[in-house]
N, C-alpha and C. Protein backbone atom coordinates (compact mmCIF):
# COMPACT_ATOMS: atom_id res chain seq x y z
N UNK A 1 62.30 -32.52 1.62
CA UNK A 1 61.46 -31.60 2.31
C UNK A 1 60.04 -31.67 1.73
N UNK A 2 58.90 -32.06 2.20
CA UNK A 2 57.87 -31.61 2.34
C UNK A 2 56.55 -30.92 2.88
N UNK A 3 56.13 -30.07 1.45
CA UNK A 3 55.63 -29.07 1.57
C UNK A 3 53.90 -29.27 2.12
N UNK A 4 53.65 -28.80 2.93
CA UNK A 4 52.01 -28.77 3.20
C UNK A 4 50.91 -28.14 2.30
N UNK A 5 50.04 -28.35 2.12
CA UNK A 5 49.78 -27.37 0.85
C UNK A 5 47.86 -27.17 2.35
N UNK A 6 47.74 -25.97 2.17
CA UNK A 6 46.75 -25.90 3.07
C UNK A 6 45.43 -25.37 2.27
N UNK A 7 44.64 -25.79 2.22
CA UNK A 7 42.77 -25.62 1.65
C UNK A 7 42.56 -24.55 1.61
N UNK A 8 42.02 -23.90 0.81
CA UNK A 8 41.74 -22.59 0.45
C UNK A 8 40.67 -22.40 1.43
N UNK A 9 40.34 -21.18 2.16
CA UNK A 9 39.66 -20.75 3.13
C UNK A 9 38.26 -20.39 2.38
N UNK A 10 37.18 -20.74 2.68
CA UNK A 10 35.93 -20.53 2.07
C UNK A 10 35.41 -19.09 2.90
N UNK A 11 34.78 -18.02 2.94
CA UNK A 11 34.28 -17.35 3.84
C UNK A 11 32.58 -17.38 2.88
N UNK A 12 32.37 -17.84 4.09
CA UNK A 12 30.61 -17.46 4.21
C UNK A 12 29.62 -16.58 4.63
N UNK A 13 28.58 -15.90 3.49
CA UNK A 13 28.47 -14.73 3.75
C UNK A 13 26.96 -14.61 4.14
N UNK A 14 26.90 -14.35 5.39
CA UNK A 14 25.30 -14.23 5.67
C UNK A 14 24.40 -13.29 4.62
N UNK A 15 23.02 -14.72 4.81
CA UNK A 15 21.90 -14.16 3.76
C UNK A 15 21.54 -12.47 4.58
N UNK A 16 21.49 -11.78 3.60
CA UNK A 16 21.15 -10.34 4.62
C UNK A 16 19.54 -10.52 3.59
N UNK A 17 18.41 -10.74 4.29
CA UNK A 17 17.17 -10.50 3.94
C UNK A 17 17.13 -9.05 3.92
N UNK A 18 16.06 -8.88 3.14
CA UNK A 18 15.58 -7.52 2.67
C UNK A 18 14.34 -7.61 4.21
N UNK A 19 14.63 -5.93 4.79
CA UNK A 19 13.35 -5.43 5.37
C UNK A 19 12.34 -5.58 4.79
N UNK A 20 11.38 -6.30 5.81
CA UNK A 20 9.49 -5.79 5.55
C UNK A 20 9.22 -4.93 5.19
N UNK A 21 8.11 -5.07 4.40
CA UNK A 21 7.82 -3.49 4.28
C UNK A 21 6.23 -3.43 4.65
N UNK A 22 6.57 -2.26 5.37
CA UNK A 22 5.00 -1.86 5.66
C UNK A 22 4.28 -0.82 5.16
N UNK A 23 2.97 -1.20 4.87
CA UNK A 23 2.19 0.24 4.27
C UNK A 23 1.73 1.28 5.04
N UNK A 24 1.50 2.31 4.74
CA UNK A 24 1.23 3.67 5.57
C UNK A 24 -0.70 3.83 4.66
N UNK A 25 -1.39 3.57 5.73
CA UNK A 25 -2.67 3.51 5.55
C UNK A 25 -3.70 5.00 6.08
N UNK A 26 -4.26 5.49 5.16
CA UNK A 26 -5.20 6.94 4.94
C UNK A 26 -6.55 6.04 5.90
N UNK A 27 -7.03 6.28 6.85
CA UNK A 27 -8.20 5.83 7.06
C UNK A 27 -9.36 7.18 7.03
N UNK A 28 -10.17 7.16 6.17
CA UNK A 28 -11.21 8.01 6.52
C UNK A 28 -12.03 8.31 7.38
N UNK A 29 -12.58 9.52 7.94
CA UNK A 29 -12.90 9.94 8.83
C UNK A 29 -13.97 11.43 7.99
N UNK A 30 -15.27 11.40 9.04
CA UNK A 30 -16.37 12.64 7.98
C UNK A 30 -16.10 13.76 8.81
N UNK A 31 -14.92 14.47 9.27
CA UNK A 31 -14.95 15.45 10.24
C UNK A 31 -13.11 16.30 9.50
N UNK A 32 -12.61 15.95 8.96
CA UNK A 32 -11.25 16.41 8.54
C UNK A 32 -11.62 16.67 7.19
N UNK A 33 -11.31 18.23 7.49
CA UNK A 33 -11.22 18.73 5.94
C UNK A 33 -10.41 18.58 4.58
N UNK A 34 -11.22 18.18 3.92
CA UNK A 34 -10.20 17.49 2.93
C UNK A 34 -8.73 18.03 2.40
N UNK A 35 -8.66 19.41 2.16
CA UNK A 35 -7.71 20.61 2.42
C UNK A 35 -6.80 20.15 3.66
N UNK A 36 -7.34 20.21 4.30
CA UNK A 36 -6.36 19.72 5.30
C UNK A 36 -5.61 18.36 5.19
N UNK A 37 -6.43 17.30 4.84
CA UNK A 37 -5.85 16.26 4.73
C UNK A 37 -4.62 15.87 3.49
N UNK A 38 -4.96 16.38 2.56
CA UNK A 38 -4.43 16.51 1.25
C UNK A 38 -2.85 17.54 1.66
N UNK A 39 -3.20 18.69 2.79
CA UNK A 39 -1.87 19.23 3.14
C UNK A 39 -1.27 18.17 3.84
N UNK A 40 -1.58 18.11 4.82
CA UNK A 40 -0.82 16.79 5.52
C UNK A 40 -0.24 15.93 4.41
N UNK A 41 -1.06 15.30 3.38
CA UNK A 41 -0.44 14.29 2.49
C UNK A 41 0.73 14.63 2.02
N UNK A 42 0.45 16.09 1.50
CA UNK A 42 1.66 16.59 0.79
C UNK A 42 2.94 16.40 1.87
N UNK A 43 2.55 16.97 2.89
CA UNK A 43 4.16 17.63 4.30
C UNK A 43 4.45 16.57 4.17
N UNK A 44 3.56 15.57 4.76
CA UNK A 44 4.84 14.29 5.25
C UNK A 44 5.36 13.46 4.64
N UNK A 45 4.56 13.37 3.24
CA UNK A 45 4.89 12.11 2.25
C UNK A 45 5.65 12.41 1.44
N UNK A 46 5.55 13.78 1.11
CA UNK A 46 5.82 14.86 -0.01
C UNK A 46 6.12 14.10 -1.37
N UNK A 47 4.50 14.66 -1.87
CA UNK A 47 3.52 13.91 -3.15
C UNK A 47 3.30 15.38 -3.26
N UNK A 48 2.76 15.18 -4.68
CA UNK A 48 2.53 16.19 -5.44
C UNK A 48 0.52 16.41 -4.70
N UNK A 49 0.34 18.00 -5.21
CA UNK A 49 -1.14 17.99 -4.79
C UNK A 49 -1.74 17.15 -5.57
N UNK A 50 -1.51 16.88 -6.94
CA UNK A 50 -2.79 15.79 -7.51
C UNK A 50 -2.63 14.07 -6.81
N UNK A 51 -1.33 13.69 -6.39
CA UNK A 51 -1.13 12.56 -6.11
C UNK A 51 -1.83 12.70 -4.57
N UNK A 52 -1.53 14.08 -4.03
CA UNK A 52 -2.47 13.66 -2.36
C UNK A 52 -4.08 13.72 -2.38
N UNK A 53 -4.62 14.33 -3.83
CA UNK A 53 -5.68 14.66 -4.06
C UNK A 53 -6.34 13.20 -4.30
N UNK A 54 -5.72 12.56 -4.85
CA UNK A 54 -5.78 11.15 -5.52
C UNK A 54 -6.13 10.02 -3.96
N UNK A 55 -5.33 10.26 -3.02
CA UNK A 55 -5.14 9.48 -2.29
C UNK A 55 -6.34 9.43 -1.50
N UNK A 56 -6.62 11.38 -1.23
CA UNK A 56 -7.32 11.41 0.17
C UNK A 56 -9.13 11.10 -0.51
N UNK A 57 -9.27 11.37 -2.00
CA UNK A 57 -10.59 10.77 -2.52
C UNK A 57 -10.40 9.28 -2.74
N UNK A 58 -10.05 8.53 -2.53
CA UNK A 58 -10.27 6.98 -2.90
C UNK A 58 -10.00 6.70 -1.44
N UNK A 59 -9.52 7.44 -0.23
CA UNK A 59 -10.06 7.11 0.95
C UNK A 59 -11.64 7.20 1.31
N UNK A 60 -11.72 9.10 1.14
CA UNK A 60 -13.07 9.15 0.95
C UNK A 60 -13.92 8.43 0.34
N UNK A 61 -13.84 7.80 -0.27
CA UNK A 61 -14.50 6.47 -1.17
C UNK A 61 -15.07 5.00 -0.85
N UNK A 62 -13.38 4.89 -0.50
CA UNK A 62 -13.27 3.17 -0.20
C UNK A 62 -13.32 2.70 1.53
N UNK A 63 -13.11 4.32 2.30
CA UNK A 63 -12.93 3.93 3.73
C UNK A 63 -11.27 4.36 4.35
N UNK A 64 -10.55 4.18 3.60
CA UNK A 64 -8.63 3.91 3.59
C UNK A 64 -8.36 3.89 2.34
N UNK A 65 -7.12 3.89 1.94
CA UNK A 65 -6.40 4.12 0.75
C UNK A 65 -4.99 4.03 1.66
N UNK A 66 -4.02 3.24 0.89
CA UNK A 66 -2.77 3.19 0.66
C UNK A 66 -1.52 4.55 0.55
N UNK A 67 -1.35 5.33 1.57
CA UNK A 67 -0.37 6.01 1.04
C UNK A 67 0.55 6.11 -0.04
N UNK A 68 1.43 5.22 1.07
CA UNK A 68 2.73 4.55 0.57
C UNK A 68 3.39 3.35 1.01
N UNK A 69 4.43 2.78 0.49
CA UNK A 69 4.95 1.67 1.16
C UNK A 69 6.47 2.00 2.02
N UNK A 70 6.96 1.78 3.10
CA UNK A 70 8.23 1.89 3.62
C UNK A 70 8.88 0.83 4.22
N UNK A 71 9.83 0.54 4.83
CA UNK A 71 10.21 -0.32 5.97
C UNK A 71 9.45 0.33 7.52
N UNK A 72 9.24 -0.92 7.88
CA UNK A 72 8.47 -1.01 9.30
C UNK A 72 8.78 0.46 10.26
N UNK A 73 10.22 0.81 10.50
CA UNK A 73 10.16 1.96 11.00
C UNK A 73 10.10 3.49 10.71
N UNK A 74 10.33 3.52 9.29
CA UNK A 74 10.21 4.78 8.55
C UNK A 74 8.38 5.08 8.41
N UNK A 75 7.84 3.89 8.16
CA UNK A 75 6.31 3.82 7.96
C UNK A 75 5.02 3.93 9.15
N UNK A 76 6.10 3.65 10.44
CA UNK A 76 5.33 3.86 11.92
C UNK A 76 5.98 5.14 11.89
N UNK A 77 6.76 5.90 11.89
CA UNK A 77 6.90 7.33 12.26
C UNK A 77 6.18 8.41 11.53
N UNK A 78 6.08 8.18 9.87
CA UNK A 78 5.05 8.72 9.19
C UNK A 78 3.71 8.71 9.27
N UNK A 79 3.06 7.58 9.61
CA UNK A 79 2.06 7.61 10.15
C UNK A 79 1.38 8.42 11.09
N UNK A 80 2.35 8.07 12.58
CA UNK A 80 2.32 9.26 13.96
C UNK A 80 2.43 10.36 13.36
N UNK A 81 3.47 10.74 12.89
CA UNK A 81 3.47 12.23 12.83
C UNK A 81 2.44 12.92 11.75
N UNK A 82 1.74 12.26 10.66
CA UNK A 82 0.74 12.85 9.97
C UNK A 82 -0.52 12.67 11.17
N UNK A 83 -0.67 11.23 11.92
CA UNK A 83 -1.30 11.40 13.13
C UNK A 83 -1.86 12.66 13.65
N UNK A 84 -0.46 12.78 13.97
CA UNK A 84 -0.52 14.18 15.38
C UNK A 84 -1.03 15.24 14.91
N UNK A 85 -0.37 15.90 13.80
CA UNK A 85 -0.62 17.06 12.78
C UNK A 85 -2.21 16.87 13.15
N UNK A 86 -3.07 16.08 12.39
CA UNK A 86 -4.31 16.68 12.65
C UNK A 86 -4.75 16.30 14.30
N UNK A 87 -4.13 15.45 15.09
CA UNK A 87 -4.63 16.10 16.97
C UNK A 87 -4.07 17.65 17.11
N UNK A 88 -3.24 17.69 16.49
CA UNK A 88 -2.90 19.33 16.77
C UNK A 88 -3.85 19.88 15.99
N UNK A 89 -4.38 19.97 15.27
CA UNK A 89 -5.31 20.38 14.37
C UNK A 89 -7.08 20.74 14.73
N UNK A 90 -6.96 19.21 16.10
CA UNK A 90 -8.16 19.11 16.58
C UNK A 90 -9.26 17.99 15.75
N UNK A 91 -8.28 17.70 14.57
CA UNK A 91 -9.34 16.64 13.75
C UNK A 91 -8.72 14.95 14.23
N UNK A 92 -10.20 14.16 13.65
CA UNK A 92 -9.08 12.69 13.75
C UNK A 92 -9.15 11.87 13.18
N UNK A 93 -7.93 12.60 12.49
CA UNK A 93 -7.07 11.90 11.36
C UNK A 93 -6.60 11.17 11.88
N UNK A 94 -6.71 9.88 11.00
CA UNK A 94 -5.94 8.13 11.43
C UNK A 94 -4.82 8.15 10.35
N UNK A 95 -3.60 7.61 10.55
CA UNK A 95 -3.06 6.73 9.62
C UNK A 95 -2.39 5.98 10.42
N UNK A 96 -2.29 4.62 9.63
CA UNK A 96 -2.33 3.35 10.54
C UNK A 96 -1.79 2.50 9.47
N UNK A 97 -0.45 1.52 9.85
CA UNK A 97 0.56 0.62 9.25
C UNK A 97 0.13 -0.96 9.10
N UNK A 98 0.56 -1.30 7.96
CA UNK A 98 0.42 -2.81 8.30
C UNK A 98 1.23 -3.35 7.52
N UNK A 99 1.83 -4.60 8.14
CA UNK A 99 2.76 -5.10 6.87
C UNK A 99 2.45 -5.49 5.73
N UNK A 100 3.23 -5.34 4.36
CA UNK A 100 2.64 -5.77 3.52
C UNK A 100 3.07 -7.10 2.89
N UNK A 101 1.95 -8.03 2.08
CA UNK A 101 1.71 -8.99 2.12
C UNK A 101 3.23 -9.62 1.49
């Protein structure tokens, strides 16, 4: 009697890449009160006041400043919705995504 002896089964495991990540971008604007902006920083990002204090002066500064970093869809919804906050507000406040490098 002989026996078959059969190959050990290999399973192959797809590369799972890591999500993009995109940044959540402060663009400055001379019409939004900084108070205001710095609240917004806090609600949606939820940063401490010196870290939104931090953010919304080196916008004031440089033009934009870097929020934070997220994946592509967590980082387009944060954006909009700190967005809107100041259209509801009546100011216009930008924040605006881009992938990062």
């Amino acid at each position: 009697m002989s026996e078959t002896v059969t190959p050990p089964v290999t399973k192959l495991r797809p590369k799972t890449e890591r999500p993009k990540l995109h940044k959540v971008i402060l663009v400055n604007d001379d019409f939004t009160p900084r108070e205001f902006v710095t609240a917004v920083l806090k609600a949606e990002f939820r940063i401490t006041g010196d870290q939104a204090y931090q953010i919304m002066i080196t916008a004031h500064r440089k033009g934009v400043c870097v929020v934070a970093v997220f994946t592509k869809d967590v980082a387009e919804t944060k954006a909009t919705r700190a967005t809107d906050a100041g259209k509801r507000a009546g100011y216009p406040l930008l924040f605006t995504t881009e992938p990062e490098e």
